[in-house]
Protein backbone atom coordinates (compact mmCIF):
# COMPACT_ATOMS: atom_id res chain seq x y z
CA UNK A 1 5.88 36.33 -29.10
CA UNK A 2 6.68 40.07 -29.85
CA UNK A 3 6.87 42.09 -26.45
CA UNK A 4 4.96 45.67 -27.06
CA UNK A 5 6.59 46.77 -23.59
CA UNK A 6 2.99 48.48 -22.49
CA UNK A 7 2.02 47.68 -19.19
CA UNK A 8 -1.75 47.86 -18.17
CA UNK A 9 -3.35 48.07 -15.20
CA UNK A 10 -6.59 45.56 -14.48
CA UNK A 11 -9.45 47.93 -13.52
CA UNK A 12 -12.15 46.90 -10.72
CA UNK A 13 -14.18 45.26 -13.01
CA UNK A 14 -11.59 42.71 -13.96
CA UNK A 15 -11.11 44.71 -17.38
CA UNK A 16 -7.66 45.48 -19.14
CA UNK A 17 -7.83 48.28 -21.87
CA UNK A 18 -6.33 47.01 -25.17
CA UNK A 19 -4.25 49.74 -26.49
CA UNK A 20 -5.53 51.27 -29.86
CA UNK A 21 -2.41 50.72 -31.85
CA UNK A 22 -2.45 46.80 -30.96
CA UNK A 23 -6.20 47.02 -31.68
CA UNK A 24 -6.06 48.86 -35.31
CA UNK A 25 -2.74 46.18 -35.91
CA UNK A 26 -4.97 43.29 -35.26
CA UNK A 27 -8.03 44.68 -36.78
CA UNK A 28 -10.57 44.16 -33.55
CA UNK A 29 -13.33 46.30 -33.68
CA UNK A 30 -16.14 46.86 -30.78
CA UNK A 31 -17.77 43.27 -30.40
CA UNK A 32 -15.00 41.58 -32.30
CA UNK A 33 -14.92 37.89 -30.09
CA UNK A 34 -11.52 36.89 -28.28
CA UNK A 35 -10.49 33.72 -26.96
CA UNK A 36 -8.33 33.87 -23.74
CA UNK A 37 -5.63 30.89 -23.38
CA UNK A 38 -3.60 30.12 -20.29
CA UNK A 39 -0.31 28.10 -21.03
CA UNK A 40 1.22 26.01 -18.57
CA UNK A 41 3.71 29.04 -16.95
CA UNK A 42 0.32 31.13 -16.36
CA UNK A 43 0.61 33.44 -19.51
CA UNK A 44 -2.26 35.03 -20.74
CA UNK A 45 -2.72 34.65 -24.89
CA UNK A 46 -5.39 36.64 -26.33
CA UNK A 47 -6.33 36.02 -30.01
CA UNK A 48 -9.28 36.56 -31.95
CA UNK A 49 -11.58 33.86 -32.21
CA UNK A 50 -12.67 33.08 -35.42
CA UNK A 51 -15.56 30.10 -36.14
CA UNK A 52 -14.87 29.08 -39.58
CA UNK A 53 -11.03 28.28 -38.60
CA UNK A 54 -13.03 24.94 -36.92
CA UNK A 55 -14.31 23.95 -39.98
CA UNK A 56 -10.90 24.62 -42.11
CA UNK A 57 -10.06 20.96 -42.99
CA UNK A 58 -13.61 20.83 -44.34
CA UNK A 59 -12.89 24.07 -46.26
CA UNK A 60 -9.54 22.80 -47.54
CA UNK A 61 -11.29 19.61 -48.84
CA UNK A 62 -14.04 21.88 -49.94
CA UNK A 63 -11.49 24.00 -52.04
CA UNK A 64 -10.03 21.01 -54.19
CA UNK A 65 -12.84 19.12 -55.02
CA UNK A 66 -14.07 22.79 -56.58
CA UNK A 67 -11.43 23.04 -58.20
CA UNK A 68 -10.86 19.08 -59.47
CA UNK A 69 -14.50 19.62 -60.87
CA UNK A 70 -15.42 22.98 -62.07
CA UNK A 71 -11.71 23.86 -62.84
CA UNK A 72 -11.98 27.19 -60.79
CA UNK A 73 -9.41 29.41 -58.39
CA UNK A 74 -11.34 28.72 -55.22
CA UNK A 75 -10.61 30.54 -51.47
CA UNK A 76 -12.28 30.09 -48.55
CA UNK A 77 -11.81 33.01 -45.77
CA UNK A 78 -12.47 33.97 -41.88
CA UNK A 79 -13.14 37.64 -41.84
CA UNK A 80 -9.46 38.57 -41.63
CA UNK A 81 -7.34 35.85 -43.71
CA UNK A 82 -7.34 32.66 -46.29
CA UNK A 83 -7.79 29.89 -44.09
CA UNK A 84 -8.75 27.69 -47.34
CA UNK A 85 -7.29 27.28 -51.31
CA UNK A 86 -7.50 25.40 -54.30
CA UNK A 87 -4.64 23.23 -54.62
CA UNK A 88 -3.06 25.35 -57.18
CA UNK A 89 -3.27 28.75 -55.08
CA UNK A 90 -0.90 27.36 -51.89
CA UNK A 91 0.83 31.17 -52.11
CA UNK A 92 -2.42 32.35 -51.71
CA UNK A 93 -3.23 30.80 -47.74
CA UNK A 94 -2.90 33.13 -45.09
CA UNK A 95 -3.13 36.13 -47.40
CA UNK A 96 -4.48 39.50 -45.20
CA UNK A 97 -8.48 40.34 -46.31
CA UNK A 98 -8.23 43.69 -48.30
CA UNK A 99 -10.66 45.95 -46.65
CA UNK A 100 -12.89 46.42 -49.48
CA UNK A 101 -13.34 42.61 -49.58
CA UNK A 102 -13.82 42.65 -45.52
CA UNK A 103 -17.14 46.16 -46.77
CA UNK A 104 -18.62 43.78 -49.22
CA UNK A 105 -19.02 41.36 -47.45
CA UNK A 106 -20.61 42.81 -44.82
CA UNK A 107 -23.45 43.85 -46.75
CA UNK A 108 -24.04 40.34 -46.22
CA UNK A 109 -24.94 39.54 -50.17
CA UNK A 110 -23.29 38.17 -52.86
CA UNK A 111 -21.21 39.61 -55.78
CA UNK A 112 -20.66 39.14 -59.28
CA UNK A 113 -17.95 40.29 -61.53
CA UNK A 114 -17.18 40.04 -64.93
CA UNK A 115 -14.07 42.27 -66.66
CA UNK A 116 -15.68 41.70 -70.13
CA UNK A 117 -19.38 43.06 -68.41
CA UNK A 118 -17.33 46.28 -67.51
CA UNK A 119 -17.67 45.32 -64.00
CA UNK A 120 -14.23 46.95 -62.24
CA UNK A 121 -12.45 43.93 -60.35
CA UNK A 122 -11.90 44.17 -56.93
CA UNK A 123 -8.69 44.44 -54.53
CA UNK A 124 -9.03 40.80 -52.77
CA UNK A 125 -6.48 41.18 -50.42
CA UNK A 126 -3.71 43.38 -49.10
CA UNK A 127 -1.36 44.46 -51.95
CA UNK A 128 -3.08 42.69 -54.38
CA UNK A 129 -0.61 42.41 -57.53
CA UNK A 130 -3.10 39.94 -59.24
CA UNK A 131 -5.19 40.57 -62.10
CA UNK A 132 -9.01 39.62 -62.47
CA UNK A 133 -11.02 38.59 -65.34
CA UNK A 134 -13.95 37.60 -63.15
CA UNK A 135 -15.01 37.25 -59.55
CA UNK A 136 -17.54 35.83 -57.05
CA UNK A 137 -18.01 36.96 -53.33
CA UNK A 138 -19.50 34.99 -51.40
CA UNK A 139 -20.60 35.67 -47.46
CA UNK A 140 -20.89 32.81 -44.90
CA UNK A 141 -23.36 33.68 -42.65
CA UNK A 142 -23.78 31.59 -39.20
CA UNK A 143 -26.55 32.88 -36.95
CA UNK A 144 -27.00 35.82 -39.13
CA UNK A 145 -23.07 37.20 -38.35
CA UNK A 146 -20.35 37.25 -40.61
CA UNK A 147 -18.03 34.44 -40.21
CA UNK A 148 -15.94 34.29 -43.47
CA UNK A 149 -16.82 34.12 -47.27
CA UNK A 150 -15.74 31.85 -50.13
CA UNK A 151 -14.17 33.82 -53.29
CA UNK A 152 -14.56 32.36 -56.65
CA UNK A 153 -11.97 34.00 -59.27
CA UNK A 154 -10.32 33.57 -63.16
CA UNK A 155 -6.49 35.45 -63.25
CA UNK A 156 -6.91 38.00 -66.10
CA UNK A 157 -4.31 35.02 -67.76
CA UNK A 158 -7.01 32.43 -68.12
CA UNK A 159 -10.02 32.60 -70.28
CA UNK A 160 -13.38 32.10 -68.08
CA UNK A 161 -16.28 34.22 -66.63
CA UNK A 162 -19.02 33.58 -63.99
CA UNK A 163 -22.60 33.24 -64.06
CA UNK A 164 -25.53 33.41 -61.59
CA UNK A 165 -25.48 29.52 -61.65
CA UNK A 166 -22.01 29.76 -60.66
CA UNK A 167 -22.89 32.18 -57.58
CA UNK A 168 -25.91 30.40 -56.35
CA UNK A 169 -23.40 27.31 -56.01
CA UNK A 170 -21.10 28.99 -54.12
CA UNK A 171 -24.38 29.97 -52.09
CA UNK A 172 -25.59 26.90 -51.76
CA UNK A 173 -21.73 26.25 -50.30
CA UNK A 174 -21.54 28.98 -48.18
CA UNK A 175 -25.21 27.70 -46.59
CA UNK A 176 -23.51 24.53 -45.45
CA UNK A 177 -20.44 25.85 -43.75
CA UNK A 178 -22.84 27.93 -41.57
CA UNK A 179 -24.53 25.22 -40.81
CA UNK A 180 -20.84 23.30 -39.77
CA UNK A 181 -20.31 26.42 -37.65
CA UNK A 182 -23.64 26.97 -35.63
């Protein structure tokens, strides 16, 4: 554990003020939810809580039997970080959200793109070398908040591109976590 030597004071209400810099670091926004642990020596962990990282074994299992039958670079994300790959994309888990992955999806709909449709590809995640030929973004939406998304993509390297039929799988996907995480 990394010691940020700041020292807070607990207010009246019970409430300790998260400095900014920690709270920018860690990306928590207003309403973001945090789950308090107590260890055995009576420290105090605070991390964010994130939903879809109960459902990740179901995601990983999700990922590869994608992959194993429509042959596609599949991710599966909390709002933050991979939690989920295809078996083929292990240097991929734990990659950091880019933040114009973490805008779309909260717009809450799904994305298509396609390199050879002129579509510009997106930045998936934070210094992003990779090269796209086509993606799909994918919300997962459990009581109508953002819990994660699944991203469908083809390396620039490999010949493919997506279609609608392709999306409203991942959709149809995406529908069932939710339901795991309600």
């Amino acid at each position: 554990m990394k010691d940020t030597g700041i020292v807070r004071r607990i207010d009246e209400l019970g409430r300790i003020v998260i400095p900014k810099e920690i709270r920018r670091t860690m990306r928590l926004k207003e309403g973001t939810p945090v789950q308090i642990y107590i260890n055995k020596s009576g420290e105090l962990t605070l991390t964010k809580y994130s939903p879809i990282i109960d459902i990740s074994e179901f995601a990983q299992t999700f990922c590869d039997v994608v992959n194993s039958v429509l042959n596609i670079n599949i991710i599966v994300l909390d709002k933050d970080s991979v939690i989920a790959v295809s078996s083929k994309l292990k240097n991929y888990s734990g990659k950091q959200v880019s933040s114009s992955l973490e805008e779309l999806l909260e717009e809450r709909k799904s994305f298509l793109f396609n390199s050879a449709d002129g579509s510009k590809m997106l930045e998936l995640f934070v210094n992003d070398e990779n090269t796209y030929s086509s993606q799909i973004i994918v919300p997962i939406l459990a009581n109508s908040d953002i819990v994660g998304g699944i991203v469908a993509f083809y390396n620039s390297a490999e010949d493919g591109s997506f279609s609608m039929s392709d999306v409203k799988t991942l959709q149809t996907i995406a529908n069932f976590m939710a339901k795991q995480v309600e």
